[in-house]
C-alpha atoms as a PDB file:
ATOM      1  CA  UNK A   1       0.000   0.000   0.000  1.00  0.00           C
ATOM      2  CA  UNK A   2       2.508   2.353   1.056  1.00  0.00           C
ATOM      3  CA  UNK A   3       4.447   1.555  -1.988  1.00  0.00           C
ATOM      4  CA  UNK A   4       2.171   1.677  -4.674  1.00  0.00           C
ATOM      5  CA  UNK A   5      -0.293   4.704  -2.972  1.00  0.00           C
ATOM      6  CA  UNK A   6       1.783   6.853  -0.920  1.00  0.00           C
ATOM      7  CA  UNK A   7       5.313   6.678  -3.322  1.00  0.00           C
ATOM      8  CA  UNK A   8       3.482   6.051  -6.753  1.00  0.00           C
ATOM      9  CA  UNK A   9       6.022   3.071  -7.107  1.00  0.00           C
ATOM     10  CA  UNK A  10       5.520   0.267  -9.461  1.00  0.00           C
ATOM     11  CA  UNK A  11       1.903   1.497 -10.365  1.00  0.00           C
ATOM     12  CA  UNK A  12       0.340  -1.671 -12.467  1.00  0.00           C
ATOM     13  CA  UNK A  13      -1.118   0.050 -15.156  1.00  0.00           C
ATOM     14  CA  UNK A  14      -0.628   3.869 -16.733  1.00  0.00           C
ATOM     15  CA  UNK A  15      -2.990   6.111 -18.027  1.00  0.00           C
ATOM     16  CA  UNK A  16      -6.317   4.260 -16.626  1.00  0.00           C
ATOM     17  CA  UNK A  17      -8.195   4.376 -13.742  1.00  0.00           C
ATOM     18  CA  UNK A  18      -6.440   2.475 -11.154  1.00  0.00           C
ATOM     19  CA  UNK A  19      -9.366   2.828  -8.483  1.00  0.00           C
ATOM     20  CA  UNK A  20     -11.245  -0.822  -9.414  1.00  0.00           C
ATOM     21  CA  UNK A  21      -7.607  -2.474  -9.375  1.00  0.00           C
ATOM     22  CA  UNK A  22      -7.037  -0.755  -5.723  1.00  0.00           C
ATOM     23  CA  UNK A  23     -10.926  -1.870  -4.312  1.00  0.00           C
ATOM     24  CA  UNK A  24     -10.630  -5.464  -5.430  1.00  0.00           C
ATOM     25  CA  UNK A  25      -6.818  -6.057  -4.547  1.00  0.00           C
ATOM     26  CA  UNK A  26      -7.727  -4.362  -1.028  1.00  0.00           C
ATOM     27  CA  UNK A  27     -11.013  -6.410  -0.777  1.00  0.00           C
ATOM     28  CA  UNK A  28      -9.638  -9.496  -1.701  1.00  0.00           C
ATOM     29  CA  UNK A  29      -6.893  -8.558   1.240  1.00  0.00           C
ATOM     30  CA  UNK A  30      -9.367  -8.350   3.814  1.00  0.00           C
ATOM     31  CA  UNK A  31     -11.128 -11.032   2.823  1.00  0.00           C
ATOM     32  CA  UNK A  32      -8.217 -12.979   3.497  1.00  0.00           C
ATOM     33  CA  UNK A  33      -7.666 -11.249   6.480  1.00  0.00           C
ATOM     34  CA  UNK A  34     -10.779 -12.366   7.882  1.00  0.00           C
ATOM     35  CA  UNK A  35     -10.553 -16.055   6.637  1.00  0.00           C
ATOM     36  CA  UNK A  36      -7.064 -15.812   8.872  1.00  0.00           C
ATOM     37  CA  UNK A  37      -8.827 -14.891  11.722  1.00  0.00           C
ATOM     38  CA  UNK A  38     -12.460 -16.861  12.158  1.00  0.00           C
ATOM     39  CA  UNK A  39      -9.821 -19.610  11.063  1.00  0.00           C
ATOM     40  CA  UNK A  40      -7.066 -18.815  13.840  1.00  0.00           C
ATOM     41  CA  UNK A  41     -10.351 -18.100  16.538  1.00  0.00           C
ATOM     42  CA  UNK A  42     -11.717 -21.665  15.485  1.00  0.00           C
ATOM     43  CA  UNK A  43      -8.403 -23.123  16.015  1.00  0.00           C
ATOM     44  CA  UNK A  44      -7.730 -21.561  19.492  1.00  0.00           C
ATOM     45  CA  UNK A  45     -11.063 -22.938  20.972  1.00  0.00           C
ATOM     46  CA  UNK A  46     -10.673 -26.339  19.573  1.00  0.00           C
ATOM     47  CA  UNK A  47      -6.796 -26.513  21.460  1.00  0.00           C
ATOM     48  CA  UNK A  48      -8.880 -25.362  24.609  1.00  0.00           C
ATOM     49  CA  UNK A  49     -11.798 -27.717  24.392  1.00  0.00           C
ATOM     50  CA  UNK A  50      -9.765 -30.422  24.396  1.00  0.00           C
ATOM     51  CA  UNK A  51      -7.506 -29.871  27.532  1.00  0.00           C
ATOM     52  CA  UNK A  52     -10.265 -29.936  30.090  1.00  0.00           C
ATOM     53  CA  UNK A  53     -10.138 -32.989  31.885  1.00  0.00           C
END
């Protein structure tokens, strides 16, 4: 982000409308962001549930 927002490096395409490019590719991030975390919760309470007795 930092690189292709703030410092305009490596910009994928020229002359076009980046902002469609920059919604999905940030979408798709969180997305994947959220996957990694119902999937990291999910894992933490199984490990607890089955140390109890």
């Amino acid at each position: 982000m930092v690189d292709h927002k703030l410092l305009r490096l490596h910009q994928i395409r020229y002359g076009v409308d980046v902002t469609p490019y920059d919604w999905a590719w940030n979408l798709s991030g969180a997305a994947l962001l959220v996957v990694g975390v119902v999937l990291g919760a999910r894992a933490a309470r199984w490990d607890g549930a089955g140390t109890g007795s």
